[in-house]
C-alpha atoms as a PDB file:
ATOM      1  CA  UNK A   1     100.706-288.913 109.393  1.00  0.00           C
ATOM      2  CA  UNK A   2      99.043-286.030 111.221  1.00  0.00           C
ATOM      3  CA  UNK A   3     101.758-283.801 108.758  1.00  0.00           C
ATOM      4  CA  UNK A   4     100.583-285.295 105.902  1.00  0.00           C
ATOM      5  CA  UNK A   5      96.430-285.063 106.568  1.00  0.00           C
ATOM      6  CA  UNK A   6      96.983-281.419 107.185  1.00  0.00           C
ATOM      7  CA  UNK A   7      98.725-281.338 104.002  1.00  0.00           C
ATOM      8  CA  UNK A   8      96.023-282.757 102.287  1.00  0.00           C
ATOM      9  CA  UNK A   9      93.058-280.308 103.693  1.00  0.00           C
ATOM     10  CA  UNK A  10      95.467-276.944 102.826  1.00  0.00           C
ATOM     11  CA  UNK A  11      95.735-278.596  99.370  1.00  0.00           C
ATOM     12  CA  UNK A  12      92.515-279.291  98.779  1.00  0.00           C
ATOM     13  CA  UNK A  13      92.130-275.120  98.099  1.00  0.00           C
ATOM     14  CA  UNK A  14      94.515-275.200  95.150  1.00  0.00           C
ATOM     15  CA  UNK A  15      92.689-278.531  93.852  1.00  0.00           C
ATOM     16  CA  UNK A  16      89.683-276.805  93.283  1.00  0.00           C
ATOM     17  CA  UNK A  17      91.280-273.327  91.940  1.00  0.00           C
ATOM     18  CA  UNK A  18      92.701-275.731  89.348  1.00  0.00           C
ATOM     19  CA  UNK A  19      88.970-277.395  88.671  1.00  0.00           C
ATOM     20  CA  UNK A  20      87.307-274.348  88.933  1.00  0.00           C
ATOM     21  CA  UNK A  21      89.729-273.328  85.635  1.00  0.00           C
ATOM     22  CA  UNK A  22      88.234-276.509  83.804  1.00  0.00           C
ATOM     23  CA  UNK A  23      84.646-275.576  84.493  1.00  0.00           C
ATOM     24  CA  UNK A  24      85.462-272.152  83.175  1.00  0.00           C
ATOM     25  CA  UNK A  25      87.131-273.534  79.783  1.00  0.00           C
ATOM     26  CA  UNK A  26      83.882-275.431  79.422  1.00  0.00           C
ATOM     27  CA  UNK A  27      81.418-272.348  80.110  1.00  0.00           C
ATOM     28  CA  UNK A  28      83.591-270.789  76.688  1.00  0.00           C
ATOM     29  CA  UNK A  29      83.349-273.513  75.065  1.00  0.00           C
ATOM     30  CA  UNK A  30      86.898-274.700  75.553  1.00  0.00           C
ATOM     31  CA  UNK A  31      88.784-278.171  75.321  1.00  0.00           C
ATOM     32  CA  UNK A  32      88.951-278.726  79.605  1.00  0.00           C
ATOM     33  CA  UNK A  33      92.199-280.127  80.318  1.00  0.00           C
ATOM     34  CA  UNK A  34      91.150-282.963  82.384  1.00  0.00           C
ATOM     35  CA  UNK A  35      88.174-285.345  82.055  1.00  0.00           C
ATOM     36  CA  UNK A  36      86.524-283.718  79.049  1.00  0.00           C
ATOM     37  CA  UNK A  37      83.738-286.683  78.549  1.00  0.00           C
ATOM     38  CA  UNK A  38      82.320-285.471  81.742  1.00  0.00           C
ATOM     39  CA  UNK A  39      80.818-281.977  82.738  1.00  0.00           C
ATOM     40  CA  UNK A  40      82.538-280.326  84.772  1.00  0.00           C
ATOM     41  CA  UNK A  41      80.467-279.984  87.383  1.00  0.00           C
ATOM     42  CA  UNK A  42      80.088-283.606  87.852  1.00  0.00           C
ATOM     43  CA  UNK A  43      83.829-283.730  87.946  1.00  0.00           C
ATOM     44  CA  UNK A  44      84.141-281.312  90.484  1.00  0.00           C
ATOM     45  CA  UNK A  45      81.134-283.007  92.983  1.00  0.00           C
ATOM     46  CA  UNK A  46      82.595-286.207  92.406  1.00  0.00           C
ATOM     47  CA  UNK A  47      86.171-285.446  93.651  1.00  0.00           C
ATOM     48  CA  UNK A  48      84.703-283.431  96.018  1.00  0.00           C
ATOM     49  CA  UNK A  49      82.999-286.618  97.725  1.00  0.00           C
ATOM     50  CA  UNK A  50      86.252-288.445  97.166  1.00  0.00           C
ATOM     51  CA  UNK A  51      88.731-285.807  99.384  1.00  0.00           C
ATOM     52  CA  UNK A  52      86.008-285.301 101.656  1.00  0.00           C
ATOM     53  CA  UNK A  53      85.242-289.172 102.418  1.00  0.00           C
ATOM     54  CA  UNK A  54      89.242-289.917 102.122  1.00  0.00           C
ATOM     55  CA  UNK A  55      89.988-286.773 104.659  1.00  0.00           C
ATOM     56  CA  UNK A  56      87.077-288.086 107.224  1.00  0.00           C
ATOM     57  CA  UNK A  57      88.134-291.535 106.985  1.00  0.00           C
ATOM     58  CA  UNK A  58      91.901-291.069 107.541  1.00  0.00           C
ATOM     59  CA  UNK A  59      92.434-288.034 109.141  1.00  0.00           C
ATOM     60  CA  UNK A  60      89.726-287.055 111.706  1.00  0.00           C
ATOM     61  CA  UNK A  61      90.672-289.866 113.918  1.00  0.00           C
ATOM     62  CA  UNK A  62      94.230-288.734 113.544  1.00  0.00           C
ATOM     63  CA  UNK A  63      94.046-285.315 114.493  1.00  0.00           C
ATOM     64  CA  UNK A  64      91.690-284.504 117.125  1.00  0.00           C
ATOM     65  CA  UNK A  65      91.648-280.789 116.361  1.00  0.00           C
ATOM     66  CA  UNK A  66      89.780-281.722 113.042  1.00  0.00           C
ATOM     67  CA  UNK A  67      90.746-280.708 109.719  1.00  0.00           C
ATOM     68  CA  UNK A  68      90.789-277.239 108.613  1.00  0.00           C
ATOM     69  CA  UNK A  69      90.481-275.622 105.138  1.00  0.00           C
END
């Protein structure tokens, strides 16, 4: 389990290279490719809140030295 939260946190980098793509097609004026009834931004902050509250809940206890980006 530890192997797996600390998984998740060095993933969470590409995650938001892939978003940060989407809120670019949008700032051109582009079809995103995920999610396109929402802005992007309000995409991005509410995934954000998601991997953050799923990382504290599941991994902090788990691994004592805490989760790095």
């Amino acid at each position: 389990m530890k192997y797996f939260c600390r998984k998740i946190s060095a993933m969470r980098g590409v995650l938001f290279q892939a978003l940060q793509k989407n809120v670019d097609l949008i700032a051109r004026g582009e079809q995103p490719s995920v999610y396109s009834e929402e802005s992007a931004q309000e995409y991005l902050d509410n995934l954000s809140q998601h991997y953050a509250l799923f990382i504290s809940e599941n991994c902090a206890r788990l691994d004592p030295r805490g989760i790095t980006p």
